[in-house]
N, C-alpha and C. Protein backbone atom coordinates (compact mmCIF):
# COMPACT_ATOMS: atom_id res chain seq x y z
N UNK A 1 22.18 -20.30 1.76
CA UNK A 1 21.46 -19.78 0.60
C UNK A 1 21.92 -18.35 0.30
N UNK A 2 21.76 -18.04 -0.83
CA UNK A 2 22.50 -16.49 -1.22
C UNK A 2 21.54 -15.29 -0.59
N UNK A 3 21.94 -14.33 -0.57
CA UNK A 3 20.91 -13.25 -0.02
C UNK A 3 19.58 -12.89 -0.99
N UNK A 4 20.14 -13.21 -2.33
CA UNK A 4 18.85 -12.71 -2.96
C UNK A 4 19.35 -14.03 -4.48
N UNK A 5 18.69 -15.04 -4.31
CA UNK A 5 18.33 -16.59 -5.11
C UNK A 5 17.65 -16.34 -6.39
N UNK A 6 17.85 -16.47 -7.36
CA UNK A 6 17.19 -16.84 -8.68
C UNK A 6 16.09 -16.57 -8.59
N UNK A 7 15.26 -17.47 -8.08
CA UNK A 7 14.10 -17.95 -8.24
C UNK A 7 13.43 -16.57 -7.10
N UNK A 8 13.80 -15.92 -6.53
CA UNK A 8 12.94 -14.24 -5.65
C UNK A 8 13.55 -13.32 -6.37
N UNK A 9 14.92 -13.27 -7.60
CA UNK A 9 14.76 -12.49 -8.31
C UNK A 9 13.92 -12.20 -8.97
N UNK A 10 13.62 -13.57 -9.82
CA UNK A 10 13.41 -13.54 -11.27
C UNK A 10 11.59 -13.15 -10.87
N UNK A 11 11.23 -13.85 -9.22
CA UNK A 11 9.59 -13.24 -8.75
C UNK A 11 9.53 -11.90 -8.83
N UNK A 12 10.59 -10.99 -8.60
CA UNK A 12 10.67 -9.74 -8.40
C UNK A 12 10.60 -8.94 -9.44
N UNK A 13 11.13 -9.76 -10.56
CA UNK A 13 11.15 -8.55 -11.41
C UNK A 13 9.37 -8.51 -12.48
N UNK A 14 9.09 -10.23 -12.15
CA UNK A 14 7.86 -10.41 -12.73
C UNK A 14 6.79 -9.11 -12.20
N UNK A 15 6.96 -8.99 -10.72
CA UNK A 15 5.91 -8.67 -9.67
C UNK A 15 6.53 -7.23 -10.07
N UNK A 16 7.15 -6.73 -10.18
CA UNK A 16 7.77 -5.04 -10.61
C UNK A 16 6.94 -4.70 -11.59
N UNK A 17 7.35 -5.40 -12.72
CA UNK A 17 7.00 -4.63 -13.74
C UNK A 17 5.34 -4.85 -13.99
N UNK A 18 4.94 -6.01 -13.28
CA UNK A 18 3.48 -6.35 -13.28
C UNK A 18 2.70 -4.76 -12.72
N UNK A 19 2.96 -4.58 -11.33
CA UNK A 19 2.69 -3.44 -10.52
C UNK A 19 2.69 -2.16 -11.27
N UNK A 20 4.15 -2.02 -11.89
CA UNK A 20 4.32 -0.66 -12.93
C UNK A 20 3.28 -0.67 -13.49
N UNK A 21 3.04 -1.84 -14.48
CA UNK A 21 1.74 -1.44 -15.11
C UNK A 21 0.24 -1.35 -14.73
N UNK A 22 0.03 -2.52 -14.06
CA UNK A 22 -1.31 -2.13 -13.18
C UNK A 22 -1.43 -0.75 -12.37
N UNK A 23 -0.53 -0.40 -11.74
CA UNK A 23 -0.50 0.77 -11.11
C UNK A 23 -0.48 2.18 -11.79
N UNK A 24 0.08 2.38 -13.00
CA UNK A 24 -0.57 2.96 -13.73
C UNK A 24 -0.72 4.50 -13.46
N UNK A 25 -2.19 3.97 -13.30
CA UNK A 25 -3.45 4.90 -13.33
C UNK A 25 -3.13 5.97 -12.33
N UNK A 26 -2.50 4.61 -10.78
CA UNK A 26 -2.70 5.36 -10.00
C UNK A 26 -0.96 6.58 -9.49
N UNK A 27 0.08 5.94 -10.26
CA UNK A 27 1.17 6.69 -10.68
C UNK A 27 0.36 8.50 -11.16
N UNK A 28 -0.59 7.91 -12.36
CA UNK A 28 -0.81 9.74 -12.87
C UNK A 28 -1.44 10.22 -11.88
N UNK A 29 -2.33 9.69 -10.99
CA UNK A 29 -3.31 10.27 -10.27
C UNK A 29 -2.33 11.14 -9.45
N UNK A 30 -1.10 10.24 -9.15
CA UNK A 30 -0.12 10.81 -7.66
C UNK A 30 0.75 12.14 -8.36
N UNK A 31 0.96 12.08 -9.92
CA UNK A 31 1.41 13.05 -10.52
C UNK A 31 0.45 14.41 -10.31
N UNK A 32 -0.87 13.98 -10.89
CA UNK A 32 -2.09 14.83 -11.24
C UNK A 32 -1.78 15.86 -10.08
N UNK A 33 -1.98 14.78 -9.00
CA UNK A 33 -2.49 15.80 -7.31
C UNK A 33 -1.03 17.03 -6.88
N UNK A 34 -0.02 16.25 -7.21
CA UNK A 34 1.27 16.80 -6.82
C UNK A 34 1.33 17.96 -7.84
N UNK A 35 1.07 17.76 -8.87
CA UNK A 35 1.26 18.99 -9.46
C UNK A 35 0.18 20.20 -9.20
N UNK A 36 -1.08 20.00 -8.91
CA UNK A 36 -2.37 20.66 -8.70
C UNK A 36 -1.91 21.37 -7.38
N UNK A 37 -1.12 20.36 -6.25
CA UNK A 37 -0.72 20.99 -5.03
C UNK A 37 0.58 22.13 -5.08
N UNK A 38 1.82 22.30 -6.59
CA UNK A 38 2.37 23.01 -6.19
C UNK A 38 2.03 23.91 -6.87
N UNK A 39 0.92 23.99 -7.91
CA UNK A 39 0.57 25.02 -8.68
C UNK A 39 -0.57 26.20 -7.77
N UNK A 40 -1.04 25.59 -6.66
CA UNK A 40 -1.87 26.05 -5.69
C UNK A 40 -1.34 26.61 -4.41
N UNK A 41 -0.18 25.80 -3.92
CA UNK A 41 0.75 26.20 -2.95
C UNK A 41 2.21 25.91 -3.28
N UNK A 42 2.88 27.31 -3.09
CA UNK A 42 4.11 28.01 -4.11
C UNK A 42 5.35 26.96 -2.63
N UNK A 43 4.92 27.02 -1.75
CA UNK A 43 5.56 26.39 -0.77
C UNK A 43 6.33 24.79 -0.92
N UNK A 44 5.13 24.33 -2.05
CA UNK A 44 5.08 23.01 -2.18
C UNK A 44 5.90 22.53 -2.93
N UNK A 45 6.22 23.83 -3.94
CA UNK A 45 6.62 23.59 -5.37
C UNK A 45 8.25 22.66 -5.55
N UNK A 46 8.90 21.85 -6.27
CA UNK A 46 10.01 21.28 -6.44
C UNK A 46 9.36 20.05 -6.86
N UNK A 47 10.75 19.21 -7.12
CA UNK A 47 10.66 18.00 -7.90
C UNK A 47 9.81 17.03 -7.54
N UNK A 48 9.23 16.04 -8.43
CA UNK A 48 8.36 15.08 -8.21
C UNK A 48 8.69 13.80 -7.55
N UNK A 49 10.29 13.25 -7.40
CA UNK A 49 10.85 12.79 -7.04
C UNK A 49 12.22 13.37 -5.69
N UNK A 50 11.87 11.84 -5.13
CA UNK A 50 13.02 12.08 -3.88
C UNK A 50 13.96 10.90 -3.93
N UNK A 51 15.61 11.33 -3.86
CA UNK A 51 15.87 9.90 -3.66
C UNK A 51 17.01 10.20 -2.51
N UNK A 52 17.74 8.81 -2.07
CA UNK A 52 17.94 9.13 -0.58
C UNK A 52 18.37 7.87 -0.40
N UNK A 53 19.98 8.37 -0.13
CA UNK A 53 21.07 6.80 -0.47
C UNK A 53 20.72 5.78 0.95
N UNK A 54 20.50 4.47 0.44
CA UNK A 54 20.25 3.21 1.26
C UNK A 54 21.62 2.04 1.33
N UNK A 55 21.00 1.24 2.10
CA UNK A 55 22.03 0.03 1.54
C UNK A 55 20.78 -0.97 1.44
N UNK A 56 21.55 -2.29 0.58
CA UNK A 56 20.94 -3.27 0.14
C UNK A 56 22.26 -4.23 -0.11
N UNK A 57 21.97 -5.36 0.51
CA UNK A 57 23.48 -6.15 0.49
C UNK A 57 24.95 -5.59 0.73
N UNK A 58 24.76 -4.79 1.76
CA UNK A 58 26.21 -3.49 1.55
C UNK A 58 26.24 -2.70 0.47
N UNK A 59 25.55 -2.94 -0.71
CA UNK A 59 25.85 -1.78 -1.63
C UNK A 59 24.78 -0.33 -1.42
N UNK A 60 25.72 0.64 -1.32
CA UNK A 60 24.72 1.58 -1.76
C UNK A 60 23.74 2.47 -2.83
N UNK A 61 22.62 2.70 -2.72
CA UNK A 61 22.07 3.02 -3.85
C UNK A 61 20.83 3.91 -3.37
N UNK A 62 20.41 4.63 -4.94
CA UNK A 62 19.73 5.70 -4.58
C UNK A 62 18.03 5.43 -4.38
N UNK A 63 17.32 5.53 -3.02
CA UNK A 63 16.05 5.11 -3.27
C UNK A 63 15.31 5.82 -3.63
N UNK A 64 14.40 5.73 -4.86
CA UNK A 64 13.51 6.54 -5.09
C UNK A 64 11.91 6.54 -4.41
N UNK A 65 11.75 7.71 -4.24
CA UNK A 65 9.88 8.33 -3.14
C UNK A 65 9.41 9.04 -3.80
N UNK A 66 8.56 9.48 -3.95
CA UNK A 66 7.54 10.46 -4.45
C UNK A 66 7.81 11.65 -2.73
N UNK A 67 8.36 12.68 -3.80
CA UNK A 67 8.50 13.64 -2.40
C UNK A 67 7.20 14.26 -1.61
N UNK A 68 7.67 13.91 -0.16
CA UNK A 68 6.38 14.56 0.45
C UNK A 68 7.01 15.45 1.60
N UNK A 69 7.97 15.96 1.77
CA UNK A 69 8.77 16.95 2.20
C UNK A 69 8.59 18.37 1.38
N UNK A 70 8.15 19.69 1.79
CA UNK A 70 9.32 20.86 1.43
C UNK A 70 10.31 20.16 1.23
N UNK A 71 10.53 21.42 -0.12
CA UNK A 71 12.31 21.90 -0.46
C UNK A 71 12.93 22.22 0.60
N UNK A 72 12.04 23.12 1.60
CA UNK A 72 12.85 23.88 2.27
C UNK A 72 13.12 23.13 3.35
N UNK A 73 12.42 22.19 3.75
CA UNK A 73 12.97 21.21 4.39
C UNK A 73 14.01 20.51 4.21
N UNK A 74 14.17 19.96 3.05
CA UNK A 74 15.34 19.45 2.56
C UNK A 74 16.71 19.49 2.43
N UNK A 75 16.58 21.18 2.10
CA UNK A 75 17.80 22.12 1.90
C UNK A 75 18.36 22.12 3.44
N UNK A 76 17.31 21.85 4.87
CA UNK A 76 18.08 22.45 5.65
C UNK A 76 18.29 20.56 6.55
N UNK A 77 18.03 19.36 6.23
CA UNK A 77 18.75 18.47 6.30
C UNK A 77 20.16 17.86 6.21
N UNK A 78 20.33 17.65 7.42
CA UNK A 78 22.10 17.52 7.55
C UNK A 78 22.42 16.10 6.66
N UNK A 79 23.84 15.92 6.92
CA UNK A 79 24.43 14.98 5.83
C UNK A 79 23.71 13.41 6.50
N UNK A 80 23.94 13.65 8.08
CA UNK A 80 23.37 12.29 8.23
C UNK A 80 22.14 11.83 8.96
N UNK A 81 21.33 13.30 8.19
CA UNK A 81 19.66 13.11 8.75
C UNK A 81 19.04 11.79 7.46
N UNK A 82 17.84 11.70 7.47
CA UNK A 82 16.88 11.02 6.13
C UNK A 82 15.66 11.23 6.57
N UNK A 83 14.93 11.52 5.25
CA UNK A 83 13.39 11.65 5.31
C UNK A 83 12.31 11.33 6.84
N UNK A 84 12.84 10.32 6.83
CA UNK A 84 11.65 9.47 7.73
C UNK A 84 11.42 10.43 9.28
N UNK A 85 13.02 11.09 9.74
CA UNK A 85 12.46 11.75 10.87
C UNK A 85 12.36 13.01 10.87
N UNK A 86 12.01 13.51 9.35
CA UNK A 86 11.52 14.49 9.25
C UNK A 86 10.17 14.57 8.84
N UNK A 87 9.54 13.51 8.15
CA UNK A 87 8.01 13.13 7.99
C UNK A 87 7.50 13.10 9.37
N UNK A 88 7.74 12.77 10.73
CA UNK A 88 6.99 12.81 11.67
C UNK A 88 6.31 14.04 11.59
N UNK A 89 6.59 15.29 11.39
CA UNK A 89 6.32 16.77 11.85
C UNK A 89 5.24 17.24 10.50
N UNK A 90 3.87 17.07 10.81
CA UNK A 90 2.89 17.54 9.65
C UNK A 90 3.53 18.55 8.87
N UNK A 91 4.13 19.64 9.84
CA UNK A 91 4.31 20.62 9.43
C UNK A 91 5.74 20.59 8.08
N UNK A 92 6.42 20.02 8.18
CA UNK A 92 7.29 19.67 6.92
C UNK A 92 6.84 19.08 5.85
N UNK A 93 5.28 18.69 6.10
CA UNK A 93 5.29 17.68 4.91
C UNK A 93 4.36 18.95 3.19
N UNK A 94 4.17 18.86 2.53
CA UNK A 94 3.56 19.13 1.41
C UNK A 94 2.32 18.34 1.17
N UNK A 95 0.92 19.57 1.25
CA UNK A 95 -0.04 19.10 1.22
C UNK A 95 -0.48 17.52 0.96
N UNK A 96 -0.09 17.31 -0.23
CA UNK A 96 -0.30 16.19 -1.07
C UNK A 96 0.68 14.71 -0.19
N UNK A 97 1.64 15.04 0.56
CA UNK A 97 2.51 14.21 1.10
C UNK A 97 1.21 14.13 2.23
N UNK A 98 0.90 15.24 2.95
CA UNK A 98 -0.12 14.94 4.13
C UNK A 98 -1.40 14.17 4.16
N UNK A 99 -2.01 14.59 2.97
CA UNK A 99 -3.27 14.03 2.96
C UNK A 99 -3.70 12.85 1.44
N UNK A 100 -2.53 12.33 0.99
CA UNK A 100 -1.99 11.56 0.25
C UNK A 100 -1.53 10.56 0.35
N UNK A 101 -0.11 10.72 0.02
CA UNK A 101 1.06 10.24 -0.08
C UNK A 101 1.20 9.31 1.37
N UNK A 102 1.37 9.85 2.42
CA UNK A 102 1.82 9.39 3.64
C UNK A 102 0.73 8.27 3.88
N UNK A 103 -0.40 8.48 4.42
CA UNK A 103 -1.68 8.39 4.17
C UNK A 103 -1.89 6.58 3.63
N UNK A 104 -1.21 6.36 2.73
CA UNK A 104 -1.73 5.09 1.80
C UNK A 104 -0.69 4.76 1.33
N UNK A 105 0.32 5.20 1.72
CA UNK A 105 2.12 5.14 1.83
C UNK A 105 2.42 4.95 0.29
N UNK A 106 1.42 5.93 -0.88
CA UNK A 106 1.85 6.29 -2.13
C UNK A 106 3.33 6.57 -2.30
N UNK A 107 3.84 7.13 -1.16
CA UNK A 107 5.17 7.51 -1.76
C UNK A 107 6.00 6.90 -2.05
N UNK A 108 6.24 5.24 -1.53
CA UNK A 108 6.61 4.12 -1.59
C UNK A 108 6.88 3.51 -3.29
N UNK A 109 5.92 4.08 -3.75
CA UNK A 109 5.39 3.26 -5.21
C UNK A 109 7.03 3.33 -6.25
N UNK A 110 7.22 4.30 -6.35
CA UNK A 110 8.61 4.51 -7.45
C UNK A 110 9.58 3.23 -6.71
N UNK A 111 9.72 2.87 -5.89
CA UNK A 111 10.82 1.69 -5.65
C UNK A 111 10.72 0.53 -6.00
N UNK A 112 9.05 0.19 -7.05
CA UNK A 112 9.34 -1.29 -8.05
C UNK A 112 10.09 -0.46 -8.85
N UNK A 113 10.59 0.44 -9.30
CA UNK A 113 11.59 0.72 -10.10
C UNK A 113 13.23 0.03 -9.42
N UNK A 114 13.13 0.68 -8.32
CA UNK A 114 14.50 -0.06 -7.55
C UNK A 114 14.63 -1.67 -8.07
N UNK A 115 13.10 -1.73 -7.70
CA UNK A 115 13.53 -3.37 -7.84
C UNK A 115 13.28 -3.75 -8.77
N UNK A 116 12.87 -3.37 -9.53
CA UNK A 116 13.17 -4.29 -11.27
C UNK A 116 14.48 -3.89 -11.59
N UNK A 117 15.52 -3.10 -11.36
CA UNK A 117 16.81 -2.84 -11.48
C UNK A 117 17.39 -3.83 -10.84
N UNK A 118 16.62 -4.45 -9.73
CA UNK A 118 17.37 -5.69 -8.88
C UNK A 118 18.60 -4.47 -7.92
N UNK A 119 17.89 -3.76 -7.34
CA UNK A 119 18.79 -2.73 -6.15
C UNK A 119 17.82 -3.14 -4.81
N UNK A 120 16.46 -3.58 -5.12
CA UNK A 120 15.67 -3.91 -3.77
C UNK A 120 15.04 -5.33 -4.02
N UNK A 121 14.27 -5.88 -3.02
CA UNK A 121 13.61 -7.03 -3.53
C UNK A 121 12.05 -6.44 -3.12
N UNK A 122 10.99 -7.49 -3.47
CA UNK A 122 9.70 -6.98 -3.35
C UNK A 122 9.29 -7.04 -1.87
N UNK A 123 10.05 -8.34 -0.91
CA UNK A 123 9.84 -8.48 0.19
C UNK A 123 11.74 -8.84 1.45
N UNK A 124 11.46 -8.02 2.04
CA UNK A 124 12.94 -8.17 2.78
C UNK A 124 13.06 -6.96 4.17
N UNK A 125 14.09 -6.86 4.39
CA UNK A 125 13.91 -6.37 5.68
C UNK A 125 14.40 -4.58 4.76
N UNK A 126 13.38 -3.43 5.56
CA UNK A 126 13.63 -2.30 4.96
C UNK A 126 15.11 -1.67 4.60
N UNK A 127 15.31 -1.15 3.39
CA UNK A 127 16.78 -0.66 3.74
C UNK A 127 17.05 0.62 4.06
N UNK A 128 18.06 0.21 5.07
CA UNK A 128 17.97 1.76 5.89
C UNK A 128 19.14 2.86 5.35
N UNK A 129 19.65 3.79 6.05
CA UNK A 129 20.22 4.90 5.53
C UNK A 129 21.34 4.35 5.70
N UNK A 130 23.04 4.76 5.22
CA UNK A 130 23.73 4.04 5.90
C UNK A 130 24.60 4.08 7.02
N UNK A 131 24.26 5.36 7.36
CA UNK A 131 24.89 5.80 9.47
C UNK A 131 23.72 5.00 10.63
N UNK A 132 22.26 4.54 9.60
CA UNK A 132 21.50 3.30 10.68
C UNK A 132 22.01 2.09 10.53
N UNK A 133 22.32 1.59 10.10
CA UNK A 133 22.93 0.12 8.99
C UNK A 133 24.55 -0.06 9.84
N UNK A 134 25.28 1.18 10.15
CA UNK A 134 26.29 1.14 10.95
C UNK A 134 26.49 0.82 12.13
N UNK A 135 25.21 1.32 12.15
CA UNK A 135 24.89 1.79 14.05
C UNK A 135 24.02 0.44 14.55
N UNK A 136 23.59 -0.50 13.67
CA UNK A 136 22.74 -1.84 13.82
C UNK A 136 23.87 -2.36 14.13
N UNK A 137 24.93 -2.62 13.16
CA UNK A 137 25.83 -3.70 12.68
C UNK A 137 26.72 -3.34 14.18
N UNK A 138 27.47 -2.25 14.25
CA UNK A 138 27.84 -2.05 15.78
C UNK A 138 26.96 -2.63 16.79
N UNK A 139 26.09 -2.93 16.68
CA UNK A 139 24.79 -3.84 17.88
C UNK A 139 25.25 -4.51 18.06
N UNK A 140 25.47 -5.75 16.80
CA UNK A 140 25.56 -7.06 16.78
C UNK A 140 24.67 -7.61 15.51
N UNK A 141 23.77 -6.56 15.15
CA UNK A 141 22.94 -6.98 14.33
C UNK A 141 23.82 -6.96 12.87
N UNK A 142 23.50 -8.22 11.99
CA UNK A 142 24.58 -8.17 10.44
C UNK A 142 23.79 -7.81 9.65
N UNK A 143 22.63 -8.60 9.35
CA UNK A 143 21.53 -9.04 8.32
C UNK A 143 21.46 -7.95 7.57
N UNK A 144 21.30 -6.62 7.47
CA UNK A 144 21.03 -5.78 6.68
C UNK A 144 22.38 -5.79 5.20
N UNK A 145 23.12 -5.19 5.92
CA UNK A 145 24.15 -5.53 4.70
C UNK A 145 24.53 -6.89 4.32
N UNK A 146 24.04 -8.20 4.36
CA UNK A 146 23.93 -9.42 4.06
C UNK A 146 22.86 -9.87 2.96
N UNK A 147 21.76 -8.96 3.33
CA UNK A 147 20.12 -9.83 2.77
C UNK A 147 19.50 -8.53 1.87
N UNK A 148 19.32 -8.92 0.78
CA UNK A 148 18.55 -8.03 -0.48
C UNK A 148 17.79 -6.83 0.75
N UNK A 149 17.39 -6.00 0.41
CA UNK A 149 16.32 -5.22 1.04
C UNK A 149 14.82 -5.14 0.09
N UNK A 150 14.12 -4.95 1.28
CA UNK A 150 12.38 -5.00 0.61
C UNK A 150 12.10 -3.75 0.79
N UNK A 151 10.65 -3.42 -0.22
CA UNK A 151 9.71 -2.86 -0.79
C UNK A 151 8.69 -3.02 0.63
N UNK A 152 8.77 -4.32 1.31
CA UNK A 152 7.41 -4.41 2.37
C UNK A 152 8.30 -5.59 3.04
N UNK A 153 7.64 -5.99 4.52
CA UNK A 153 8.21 -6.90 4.87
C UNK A 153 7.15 -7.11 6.09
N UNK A 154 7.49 -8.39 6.55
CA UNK A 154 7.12 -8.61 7.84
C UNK A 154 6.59 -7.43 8.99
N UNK A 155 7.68 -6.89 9.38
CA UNK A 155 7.35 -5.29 9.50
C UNK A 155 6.29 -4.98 9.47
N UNK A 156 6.45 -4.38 7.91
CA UNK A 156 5.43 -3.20 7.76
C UNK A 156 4.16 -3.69 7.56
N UNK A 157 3.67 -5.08 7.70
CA UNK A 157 2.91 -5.38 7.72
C UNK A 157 1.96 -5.40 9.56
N UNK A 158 3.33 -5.70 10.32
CA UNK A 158 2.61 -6.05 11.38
C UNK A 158 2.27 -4.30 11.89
N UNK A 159 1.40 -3.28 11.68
CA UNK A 159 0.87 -2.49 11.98
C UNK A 159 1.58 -2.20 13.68
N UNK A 160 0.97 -2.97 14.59
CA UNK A 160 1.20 -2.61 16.16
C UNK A 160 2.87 -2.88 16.30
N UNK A 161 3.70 -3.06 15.84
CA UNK A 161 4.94 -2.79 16.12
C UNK A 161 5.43 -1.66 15.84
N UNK A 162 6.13 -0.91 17.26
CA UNK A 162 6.87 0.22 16.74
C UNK A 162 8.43 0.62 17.47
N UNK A 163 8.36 -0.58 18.21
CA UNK A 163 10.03 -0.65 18.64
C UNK A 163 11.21 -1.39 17.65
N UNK A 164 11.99 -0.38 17.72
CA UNK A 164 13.11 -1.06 16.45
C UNK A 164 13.57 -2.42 16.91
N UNK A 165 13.60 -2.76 18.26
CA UNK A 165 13.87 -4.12 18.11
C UNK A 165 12.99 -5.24 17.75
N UNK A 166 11.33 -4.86 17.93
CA UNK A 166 10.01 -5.88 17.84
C UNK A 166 10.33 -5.65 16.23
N UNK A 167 10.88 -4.72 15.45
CA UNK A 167 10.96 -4.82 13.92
C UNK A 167 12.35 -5.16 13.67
N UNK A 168 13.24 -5.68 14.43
CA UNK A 168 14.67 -6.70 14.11
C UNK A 168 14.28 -7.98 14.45
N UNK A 169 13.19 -8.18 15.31
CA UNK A 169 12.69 -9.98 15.65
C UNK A 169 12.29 -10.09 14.10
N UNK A 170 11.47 -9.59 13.66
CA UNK A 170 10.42 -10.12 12.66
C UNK A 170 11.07 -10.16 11.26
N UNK A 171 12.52 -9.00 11.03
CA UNK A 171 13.32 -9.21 10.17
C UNK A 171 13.95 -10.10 10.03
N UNK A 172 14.61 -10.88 11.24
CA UNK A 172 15.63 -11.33 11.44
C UNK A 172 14.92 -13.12 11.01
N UNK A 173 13.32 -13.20 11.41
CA UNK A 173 12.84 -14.40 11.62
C UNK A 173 12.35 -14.20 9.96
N UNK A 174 12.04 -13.42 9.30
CA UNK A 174 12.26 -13.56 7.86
C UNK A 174 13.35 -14.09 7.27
N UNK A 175 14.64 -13.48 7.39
CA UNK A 175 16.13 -13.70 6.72
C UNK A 175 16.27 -15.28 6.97
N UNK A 176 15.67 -16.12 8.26
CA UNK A 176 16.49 -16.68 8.61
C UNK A 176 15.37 -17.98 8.54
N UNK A 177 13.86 -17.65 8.26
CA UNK A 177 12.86 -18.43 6.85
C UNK A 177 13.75 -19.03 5.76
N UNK A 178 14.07 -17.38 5.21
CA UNK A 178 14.68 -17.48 3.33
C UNK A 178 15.74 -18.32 3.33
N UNK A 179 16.63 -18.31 4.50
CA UNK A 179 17.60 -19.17 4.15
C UNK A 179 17.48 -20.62 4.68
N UNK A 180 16.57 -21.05 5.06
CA UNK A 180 16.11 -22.74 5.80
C UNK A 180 15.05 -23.11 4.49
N UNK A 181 14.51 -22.41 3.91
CA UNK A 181 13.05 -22.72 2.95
C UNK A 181 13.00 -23.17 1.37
N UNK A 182 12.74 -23.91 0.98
CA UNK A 182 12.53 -24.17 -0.06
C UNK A 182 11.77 -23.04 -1.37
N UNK A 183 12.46 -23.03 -2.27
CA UNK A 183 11.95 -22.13 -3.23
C UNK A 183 10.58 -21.79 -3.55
N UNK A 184 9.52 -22.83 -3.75
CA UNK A 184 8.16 -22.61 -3.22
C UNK A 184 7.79 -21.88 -2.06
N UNK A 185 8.39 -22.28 -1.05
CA UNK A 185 7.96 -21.91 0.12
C UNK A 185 8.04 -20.13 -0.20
N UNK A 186 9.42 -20.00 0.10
CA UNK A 186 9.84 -18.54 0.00
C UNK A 186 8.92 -17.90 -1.60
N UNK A 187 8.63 -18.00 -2.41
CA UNK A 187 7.58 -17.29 -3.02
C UNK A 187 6.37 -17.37 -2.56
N UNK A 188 5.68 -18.22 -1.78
CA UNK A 188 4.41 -18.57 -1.57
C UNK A 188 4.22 -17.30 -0.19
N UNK A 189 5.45 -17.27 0.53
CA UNK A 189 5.27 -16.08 1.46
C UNK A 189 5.83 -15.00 0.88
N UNK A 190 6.73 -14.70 0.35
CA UNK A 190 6.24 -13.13 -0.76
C UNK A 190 5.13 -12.97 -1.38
N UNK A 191 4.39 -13.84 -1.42
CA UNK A 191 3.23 -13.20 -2.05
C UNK A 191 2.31 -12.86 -1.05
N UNK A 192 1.93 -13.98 0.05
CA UNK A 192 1.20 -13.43 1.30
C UNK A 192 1.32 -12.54 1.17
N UNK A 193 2.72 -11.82 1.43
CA UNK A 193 3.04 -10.51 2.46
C UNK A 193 3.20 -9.38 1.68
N UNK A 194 3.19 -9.32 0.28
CA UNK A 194 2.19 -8.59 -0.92
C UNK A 194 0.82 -8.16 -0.55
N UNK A 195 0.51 -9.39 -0.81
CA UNK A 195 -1.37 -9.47 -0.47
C UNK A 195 -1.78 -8.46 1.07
N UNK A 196 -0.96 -9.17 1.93
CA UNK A 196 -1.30 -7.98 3.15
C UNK A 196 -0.79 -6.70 3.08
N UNK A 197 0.09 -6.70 2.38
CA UNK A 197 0.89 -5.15 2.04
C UNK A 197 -0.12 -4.28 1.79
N UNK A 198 -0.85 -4.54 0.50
CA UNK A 198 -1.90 -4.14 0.00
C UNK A 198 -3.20 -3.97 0.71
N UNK A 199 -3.37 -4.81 0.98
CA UNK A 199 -4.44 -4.45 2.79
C UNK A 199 -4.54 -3.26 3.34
N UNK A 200 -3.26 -3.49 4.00
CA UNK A 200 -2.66 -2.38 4.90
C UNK A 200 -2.73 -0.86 4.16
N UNK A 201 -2.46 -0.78 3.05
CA UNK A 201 -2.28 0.10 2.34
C UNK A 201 -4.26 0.48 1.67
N UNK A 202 -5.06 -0.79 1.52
CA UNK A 202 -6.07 0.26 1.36
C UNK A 202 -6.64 0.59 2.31
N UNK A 203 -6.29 0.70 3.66
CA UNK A 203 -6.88 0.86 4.45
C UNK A 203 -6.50 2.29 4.70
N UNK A 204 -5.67 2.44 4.14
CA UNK A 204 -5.11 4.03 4.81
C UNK A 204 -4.79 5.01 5.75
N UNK A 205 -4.55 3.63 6.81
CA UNK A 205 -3.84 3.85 8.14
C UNK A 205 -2.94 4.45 8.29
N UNK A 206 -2.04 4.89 7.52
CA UNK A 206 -0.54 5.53 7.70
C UNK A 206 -0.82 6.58 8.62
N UNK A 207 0.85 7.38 8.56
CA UNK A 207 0.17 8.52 9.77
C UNK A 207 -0.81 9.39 9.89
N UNK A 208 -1.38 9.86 10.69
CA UNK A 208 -1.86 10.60 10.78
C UNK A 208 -1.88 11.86 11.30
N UNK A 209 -2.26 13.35 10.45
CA UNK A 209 -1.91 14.30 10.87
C UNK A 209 -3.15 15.32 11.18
């Protein structure tokens, strides 16, 4: 079966632009706060957007976040650092990234844009930077540059996993669903894993600082 099939495109782009608009509200709200936070703290201040080259089927492309980093963080990121292990440290993040963004994993939201462009899918294994994607594939591991990348996945759903390999089982037993499953099937579990996405997310478990 192809990495990314007709029938989980054409779900994807429905479920994109559906989200864009339902979500909305809560797009200005994430504007509202971000701007309130750099007009209040001068520290905070820079663009509303972050993006931060991935792969997805081997190609690379730019992912877009709602920034929750300092500038000044940013500026002093090497060529083959990325966001994520610099979000561990409260202290890098921008108010609104801390008690926000991170929080209910708002920052996430700008990438149904990715994927109504058809650069991500709604559900797939995360796409990573591409010196991690190298450093997998040197493992043994392929699947990443093979299989669309997701918005949410198996993964990020299962909360108590936090070893990169307990999150290559659960990728790998996704990829390898999509390609044994019938077209029903494979939408009927993108949507599950939507539905729990969303769960997870009002619950507002993310990190905590």
């Amino acid at each position: 079966m192809s990495s990314y099939p007709a029938p989980k495109r054409a779900l994807d782009k429905v479920l994109a632009l559906t989200l864009l608009v339902v979500l909305a509200p809560v797009f200005v709200a994430v504007y509202a706060a971000m701007t309130l936070d750099m007009l209040l703290r001068p520290a905070d201040r820079g663009p509303w957007l972050y993006r931060e080259r991935r792969i997805s089927r081997g190609v690379e492309f730019d992912l877009l976040k709602f920034r929750t980093l300092r500038c000044s963080v940013l500026e002093e990121m090497s060529g083959g650092s990325h966001a994520r292990v610099h979000e561990a440290d409260s202290g890098n993040l921008t108010w609104a990234g801390r008690r926000l963004l991170k929080p209910w994993y708002l920052d996430e939201l700008p990438q149904l844009w990715n994927i109504f462009r058809g650069e991500m899918s709604i559900v797939g294994p995360r796409p990573w930077p591409p010196s991690m994607v190298e450093n997998q594939v040197a493992g043994g591991l392929t699947y990443r540059p093979d299989f669309i990348a997701g918005w949410t996945g198996p993964a990020q759903v299962e909360k108590g996993v936090t070893e990169p390999a307990g999150y290559a089982v659960l990728d790998l037993e996704y990829v390898e669903a999509c390609r044994v499953s019938t077209t029903l099937r494979i939408v009927r579990r993108d949507l599950g894993l939507v539905w729990r996405t969303f769960v997870v997310m009002a619950k507002g478990e993310g990190p905590r600082f």
